[in-house]
ModelCIF file with pLDDT and N, C-alpha, C, O atoms, coordinates in Angstrom:
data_MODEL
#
_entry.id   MODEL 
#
_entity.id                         1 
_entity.type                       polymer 
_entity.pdbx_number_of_molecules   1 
#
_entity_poly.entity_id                      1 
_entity_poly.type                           'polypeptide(L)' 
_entity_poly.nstd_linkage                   no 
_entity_poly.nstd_monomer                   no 
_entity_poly.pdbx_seq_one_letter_code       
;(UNK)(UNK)(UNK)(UNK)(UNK)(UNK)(UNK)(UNK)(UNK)(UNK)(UNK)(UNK)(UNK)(UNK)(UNK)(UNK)
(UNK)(UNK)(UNK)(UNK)(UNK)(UNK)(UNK)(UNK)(UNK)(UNK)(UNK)(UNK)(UNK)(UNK)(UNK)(UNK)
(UNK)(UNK)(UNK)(UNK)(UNK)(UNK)
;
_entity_poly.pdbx_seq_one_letter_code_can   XXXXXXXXXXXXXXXXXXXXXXXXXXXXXXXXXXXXXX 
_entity_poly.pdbx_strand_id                 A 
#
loop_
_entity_poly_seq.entity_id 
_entity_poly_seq.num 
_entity_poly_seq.mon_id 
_entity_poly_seq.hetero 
1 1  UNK n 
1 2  UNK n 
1 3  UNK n 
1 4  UNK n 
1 5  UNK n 
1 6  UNK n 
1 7  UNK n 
1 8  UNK n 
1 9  UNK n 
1 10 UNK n 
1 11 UNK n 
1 12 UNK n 
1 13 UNK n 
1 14 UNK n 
1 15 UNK n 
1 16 UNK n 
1 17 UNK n 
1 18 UNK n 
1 19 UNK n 
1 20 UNK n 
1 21 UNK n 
1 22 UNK n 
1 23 UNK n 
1 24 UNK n 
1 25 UNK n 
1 26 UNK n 
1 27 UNK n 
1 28 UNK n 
1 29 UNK n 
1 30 UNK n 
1 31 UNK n 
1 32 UNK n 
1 33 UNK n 
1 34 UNK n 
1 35 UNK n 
1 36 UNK n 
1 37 UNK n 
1 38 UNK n 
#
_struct_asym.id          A 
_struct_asym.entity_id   1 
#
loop_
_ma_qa_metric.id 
_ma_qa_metric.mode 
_ma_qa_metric.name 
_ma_qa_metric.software_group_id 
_ma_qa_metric.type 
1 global pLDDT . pLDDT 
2 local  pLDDT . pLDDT 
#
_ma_qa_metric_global.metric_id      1 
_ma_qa_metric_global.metric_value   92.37 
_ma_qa_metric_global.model_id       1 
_ma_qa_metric_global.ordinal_id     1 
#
loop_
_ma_qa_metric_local.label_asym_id 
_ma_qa_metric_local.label_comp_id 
_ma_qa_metric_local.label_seq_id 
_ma_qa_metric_local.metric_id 
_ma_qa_metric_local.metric_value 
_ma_qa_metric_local.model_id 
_ma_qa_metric_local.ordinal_id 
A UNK 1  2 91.00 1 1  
A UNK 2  2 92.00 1 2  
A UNK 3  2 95.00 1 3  
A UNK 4  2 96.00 1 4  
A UNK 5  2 96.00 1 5  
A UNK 6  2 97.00 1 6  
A UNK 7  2 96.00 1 7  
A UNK 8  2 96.00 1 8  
A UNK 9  2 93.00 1 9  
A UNK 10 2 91.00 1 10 
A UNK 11 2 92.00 1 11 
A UNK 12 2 89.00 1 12 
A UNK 13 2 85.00 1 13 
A UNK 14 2 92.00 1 14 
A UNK 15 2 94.00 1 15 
A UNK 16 2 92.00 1 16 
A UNK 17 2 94.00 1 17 
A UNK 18 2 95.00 1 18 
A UNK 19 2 95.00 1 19 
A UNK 20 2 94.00 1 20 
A UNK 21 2 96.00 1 21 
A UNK 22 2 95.00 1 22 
A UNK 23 2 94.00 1 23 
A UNK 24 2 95.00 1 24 
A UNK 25 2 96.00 1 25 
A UNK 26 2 94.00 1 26 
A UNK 27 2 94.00 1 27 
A UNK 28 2 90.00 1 28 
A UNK 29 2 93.00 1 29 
A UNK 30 2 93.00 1 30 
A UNK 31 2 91.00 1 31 
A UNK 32 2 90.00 1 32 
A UNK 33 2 90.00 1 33 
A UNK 34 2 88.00 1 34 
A UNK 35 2 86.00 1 35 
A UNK 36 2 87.00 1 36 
A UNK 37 2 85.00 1 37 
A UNK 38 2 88.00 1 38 
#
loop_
_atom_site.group_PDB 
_atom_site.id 
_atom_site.type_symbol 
_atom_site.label_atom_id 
_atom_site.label_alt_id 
_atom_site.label_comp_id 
_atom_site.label_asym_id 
_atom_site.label_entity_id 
_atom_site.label_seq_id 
_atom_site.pdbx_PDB_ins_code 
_atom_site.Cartn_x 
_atom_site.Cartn_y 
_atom_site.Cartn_z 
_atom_site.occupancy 
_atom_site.B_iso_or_equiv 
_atom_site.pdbx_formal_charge 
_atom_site.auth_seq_id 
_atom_site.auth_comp_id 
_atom_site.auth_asym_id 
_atom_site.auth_atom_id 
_atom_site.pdbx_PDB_model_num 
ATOM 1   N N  . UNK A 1 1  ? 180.692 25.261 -193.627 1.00 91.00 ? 1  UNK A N  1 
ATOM 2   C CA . UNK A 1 1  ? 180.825 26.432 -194.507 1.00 91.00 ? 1  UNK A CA 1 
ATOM 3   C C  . UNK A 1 1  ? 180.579 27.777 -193.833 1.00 91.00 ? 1  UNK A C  1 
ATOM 4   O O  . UNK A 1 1  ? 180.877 28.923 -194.170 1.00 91.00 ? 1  UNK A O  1 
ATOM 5   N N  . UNK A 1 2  ? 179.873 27.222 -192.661 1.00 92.00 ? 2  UNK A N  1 
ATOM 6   C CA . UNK A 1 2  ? 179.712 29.074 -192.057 1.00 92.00 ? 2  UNK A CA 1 
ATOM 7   C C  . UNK A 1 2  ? 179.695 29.515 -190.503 1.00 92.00 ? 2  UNK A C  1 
ATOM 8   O O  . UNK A 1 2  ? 179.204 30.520 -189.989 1.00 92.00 ? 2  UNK A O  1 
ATOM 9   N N  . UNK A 1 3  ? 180.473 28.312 -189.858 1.00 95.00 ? 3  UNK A N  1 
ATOM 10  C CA . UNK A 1 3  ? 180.819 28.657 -188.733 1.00 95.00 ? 3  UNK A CA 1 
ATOM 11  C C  . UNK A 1 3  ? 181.887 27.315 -188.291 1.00 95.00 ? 3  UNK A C  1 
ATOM 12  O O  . UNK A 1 3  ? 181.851 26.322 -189.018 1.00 95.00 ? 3  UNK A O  1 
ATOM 13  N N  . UNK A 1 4  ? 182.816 27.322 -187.100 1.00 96.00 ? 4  UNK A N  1 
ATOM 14  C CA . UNK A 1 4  ? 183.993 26.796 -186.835 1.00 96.00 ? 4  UNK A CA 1 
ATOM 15  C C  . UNK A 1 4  ? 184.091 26.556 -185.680 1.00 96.00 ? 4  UNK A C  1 
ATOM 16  O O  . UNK A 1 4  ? 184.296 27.587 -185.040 1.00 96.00 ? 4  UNK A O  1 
ATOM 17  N N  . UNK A 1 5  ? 184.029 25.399 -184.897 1.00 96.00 ? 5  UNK A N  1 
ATOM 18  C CA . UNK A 1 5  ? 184.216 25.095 -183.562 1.00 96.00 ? 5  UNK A CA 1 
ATOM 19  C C  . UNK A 1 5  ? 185.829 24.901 -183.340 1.00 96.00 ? 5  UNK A C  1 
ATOM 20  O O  . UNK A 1 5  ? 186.577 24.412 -184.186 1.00 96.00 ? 5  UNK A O  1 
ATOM 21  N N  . UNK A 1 6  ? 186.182 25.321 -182.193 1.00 97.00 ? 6  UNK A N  1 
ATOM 22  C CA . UNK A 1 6  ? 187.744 24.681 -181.614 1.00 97.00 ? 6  UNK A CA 1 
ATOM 23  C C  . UNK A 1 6  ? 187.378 24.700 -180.154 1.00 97.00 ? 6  UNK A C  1 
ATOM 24  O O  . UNK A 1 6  ? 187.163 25.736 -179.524 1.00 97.00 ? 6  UNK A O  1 
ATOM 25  N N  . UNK A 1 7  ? 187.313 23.233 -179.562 1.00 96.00 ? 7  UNK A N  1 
ATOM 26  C CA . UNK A 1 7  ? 187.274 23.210 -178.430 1.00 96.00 ? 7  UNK A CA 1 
ATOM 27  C C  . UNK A 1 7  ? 187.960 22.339 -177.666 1.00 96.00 ? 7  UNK A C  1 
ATOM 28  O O  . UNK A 1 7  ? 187.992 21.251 -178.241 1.00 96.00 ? 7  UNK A O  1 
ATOM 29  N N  . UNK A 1 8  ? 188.691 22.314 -176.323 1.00 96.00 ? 8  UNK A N  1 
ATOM 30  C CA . UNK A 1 8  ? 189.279 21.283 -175.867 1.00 96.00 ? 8  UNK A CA 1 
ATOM 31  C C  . UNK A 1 8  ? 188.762 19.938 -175.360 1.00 96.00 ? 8  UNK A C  1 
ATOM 32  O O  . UNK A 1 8  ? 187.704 19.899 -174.732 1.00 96.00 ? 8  UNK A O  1 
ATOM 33  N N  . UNK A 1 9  ? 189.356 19.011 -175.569 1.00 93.00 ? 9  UNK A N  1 
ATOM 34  C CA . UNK A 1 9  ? 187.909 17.475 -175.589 1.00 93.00 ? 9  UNK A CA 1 
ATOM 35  C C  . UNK A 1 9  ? 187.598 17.761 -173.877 1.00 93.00 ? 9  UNK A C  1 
ATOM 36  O O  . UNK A 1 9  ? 186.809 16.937 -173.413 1.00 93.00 ? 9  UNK A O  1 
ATOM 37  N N  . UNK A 1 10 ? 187.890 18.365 -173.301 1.00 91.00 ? 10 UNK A N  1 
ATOM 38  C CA . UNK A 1 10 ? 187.640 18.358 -172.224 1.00 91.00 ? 10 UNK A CA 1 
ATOM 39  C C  . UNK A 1 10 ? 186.758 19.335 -171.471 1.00 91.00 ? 10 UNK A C  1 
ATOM 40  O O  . UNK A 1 10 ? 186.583 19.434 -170.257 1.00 91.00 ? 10 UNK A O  1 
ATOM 41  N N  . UNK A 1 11 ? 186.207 20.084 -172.546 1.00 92.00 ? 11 UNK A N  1 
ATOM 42  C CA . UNK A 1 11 ? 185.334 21.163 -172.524 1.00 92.00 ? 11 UNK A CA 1 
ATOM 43  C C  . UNK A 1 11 ? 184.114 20.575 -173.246 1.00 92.00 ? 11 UNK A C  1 
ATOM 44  O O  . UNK A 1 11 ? 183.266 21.446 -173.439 1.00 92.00 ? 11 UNK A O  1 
ATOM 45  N N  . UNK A 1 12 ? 183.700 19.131 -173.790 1.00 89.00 ? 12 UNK A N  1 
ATOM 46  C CA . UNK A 1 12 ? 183.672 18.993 -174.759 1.00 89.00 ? 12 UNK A CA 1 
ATOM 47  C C  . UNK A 1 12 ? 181.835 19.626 -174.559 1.00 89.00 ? 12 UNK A C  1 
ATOM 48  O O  . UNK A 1 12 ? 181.217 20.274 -175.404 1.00 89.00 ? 12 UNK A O  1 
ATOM 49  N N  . UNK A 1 13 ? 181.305 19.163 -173.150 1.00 85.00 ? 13 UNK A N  1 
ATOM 50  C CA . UNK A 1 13 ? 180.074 19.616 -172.633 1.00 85.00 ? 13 UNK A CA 1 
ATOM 51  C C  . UNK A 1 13 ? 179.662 20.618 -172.283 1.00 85.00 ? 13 UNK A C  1 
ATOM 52  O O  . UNK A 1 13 ? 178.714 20.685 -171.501 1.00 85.00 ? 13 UNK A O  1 
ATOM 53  N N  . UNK A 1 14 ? 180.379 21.843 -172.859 1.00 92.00 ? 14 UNK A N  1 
ATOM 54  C CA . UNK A 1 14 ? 180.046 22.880 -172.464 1.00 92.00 ? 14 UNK A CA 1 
ATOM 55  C C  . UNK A 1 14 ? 179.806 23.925 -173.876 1.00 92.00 ? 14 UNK A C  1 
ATOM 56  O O  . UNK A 1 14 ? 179.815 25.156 -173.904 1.00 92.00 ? 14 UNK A O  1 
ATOM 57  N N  . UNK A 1 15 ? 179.558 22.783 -175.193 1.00 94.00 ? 15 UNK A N  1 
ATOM 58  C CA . UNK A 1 15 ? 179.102 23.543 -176.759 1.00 94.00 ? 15 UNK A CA 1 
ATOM 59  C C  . UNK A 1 15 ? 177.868 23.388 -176.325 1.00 94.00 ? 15 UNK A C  1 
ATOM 60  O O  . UNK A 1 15 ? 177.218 23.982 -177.184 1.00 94.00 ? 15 UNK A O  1 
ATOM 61  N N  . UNK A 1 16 ? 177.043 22.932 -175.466 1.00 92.00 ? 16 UNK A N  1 
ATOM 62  C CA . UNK A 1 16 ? 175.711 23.454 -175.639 1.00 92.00 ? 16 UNK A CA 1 
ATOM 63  C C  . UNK A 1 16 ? 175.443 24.770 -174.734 1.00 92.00 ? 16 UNK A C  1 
ATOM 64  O O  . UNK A 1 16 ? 174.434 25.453 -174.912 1.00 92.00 ? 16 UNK A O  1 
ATOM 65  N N  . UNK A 1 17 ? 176.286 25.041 -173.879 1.00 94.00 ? 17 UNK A N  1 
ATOM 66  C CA . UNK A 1 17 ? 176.286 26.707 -173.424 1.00 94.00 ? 17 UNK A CA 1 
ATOM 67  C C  . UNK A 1 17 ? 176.921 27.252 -174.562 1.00 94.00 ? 17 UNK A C  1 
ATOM 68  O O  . UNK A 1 17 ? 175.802 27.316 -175.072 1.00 94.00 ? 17 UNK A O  1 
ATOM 69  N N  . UNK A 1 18 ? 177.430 27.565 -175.170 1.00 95.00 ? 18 UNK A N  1 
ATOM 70  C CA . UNK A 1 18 ? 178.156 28.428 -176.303 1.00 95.00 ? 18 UNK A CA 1 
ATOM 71  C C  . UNK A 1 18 ? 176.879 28.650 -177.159 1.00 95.00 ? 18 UNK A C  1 
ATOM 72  O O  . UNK A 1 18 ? 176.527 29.774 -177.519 1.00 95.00 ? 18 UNK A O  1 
ATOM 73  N N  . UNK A 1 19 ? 176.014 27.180 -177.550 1.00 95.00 ? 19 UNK A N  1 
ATOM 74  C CA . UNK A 1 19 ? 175.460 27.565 -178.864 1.00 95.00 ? 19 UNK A CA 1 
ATOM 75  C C  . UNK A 1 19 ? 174.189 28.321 -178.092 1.00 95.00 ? 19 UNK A C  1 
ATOM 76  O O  . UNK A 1 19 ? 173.539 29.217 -178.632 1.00 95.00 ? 19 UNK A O  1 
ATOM 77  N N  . UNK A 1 20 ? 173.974 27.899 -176.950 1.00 94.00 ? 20 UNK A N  1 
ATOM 78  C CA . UNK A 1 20 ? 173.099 28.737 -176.375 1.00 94.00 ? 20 UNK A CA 1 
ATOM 79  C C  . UNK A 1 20 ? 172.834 30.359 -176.305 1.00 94.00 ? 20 UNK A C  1 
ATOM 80  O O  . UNK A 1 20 ? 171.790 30.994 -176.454 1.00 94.00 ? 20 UNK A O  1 
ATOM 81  N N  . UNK A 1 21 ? 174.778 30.976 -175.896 1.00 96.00 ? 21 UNK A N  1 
ATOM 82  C CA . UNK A 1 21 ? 174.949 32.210 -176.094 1.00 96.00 ? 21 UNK A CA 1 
ATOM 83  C C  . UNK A 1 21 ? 174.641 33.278 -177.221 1.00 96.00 ? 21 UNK A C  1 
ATOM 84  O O  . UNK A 1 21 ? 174.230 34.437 -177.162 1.00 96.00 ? 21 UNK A O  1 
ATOM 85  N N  . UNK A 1 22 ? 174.985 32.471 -178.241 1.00 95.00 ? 22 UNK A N  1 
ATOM 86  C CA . UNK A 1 22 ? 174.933 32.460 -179.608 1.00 95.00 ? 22 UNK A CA 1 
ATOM 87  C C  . UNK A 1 22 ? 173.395 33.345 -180.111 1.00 95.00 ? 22 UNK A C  1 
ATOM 88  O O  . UNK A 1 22 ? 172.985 34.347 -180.698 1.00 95.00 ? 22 UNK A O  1 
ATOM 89  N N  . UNK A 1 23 ? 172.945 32.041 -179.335 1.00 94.00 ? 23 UNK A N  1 
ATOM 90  C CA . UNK A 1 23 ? 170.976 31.964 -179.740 1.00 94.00 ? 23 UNK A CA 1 
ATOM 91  C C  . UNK A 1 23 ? 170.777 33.655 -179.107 1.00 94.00 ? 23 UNK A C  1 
ATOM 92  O O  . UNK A 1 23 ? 170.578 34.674 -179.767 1.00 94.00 ? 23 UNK A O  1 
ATOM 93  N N  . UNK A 1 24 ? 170.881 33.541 -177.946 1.00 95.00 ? 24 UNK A N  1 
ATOM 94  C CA . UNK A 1 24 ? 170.841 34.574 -177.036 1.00 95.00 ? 24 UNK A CA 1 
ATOM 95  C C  . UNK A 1 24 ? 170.941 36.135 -177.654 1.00 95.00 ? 24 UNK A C  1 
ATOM 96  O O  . UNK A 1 24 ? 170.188 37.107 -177.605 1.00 95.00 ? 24 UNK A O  1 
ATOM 97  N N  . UNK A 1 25 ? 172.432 35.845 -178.344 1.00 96.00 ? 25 UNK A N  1 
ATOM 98  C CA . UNK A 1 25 ? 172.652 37.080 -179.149 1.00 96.00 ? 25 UNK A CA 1 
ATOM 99  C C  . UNK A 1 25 ? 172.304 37.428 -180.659 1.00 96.00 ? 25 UNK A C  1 
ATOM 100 O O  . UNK A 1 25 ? 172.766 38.231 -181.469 1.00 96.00 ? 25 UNK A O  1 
ATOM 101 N N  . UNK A 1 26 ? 171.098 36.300 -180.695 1.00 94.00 ? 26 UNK A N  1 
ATOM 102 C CA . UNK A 1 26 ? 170.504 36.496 -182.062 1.00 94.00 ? 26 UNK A CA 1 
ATOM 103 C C  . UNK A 1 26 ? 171.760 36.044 -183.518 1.00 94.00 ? 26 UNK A C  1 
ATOM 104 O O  . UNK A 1 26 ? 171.857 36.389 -184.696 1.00 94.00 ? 26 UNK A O  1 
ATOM 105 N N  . UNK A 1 27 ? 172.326 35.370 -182.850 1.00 94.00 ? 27 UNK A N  1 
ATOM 106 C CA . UNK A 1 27 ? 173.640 34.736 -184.431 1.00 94.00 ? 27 UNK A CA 1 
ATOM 107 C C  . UNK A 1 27 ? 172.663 34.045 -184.908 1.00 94.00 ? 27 UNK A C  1 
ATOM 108 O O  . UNK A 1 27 ? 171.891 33.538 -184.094 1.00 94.00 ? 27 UNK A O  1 
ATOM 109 N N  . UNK A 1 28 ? 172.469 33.867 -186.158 1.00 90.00 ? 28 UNK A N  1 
ATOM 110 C CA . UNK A 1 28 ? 171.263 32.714 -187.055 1.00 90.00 ? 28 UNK A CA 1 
ATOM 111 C C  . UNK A 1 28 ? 172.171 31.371 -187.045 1.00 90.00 ? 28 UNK A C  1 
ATOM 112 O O  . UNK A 1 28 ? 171.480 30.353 -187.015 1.00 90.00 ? 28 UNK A O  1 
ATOM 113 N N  . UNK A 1 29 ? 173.605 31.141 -187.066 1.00 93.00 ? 29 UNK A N  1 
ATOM 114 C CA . UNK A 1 29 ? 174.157 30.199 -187.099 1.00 93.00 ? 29 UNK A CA 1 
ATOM 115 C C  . UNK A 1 29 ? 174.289 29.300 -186.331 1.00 93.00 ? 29 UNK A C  1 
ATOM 116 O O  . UNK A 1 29 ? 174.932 28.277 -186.567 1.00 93.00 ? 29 UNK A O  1 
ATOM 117 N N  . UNK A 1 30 ? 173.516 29.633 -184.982 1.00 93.00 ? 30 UNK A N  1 
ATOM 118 C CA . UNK A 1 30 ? 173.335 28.828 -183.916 1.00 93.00 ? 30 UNK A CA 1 
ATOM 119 C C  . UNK A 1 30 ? 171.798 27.912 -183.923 1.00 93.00 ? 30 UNK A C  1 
ATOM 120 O O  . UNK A 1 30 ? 171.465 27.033 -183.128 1.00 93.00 ? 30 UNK A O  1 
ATOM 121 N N  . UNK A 1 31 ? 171.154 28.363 -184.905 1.00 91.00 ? 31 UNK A N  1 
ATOM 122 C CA . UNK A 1 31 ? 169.856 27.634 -185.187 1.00 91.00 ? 31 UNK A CA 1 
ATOM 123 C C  . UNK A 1 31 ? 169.376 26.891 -186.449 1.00 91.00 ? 31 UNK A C  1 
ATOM 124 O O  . UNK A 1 31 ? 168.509 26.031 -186.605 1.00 91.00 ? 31 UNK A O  1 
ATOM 125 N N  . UNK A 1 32 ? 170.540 27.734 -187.618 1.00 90.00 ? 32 UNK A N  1 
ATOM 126 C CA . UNK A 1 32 ? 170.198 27.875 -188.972 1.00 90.00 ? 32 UNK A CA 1 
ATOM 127 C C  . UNK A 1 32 ? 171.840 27.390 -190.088 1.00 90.00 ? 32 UNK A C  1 
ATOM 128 O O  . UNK A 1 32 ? 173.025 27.697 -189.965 1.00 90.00 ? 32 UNK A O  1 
ATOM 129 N N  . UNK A 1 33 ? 171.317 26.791 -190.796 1.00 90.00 ? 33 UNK A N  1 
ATOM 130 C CA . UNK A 1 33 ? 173.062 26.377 -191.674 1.00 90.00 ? 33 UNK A CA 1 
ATOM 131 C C  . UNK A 1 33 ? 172.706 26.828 -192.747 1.00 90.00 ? 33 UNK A C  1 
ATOM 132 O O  . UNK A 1 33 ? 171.520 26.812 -193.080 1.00 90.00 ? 33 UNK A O  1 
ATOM 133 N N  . UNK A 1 34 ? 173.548 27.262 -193.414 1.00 88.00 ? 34 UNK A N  1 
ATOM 134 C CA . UNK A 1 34 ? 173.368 27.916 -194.727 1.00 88.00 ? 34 UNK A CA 1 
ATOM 135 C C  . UNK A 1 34 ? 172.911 26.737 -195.919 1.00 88.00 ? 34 UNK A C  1 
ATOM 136 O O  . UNK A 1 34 ? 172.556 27.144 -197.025 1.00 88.00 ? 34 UNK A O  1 
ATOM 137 N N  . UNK A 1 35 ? 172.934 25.643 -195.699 1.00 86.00 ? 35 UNK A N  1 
ATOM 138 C CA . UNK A 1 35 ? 172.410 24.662 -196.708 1.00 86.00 ? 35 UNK A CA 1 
ATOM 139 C C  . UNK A 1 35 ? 171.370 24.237 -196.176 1.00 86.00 ? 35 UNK A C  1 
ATOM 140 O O  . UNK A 1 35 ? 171.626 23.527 -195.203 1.00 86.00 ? 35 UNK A O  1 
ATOM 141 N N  . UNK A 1 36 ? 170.228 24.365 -196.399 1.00 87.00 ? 36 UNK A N  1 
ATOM 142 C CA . UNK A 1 36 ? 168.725 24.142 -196.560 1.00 87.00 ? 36 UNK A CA 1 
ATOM 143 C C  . UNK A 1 36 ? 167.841 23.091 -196.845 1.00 87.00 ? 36 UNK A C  1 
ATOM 144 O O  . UNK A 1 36 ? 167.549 23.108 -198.041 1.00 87.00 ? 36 UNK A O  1 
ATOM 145 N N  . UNK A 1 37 ? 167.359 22.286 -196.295 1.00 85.00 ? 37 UNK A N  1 
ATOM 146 C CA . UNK A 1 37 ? 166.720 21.038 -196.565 1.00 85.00 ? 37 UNK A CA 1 
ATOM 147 C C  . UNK A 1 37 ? 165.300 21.068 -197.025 1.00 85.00 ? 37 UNK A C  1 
ATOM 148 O O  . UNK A 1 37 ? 164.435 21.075 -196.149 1.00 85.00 ? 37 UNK A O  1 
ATOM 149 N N  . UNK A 1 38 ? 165.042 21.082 -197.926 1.00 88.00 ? 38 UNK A N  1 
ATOM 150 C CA . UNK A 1 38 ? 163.597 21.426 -198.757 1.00 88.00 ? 38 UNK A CA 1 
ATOM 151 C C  . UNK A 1 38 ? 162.901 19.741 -198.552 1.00 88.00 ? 38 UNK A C  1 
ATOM 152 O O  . UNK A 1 38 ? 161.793 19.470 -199.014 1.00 88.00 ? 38 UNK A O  1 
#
């Protein structure tokens, strides 16, 4: 619901540098999902 991966399967090891960048630049969506587990 609040963010969208497209990656080539052959890249497939390199979403944990992305979500890293992410973190880096303070996106909440790289740590946080909008549905909430109480």
């Amino acid at each position: 619901p609040d963010a969208v991966l497209v990656a080539h399967q052959s890249a497939v090891e390199q979403v944990k540098e992305a979500v890293a960048e992410l973190d880096r630049r303070g996106v909440s969506q790289a740590r946080f999902h909008r549905r909430v587990a109480r």
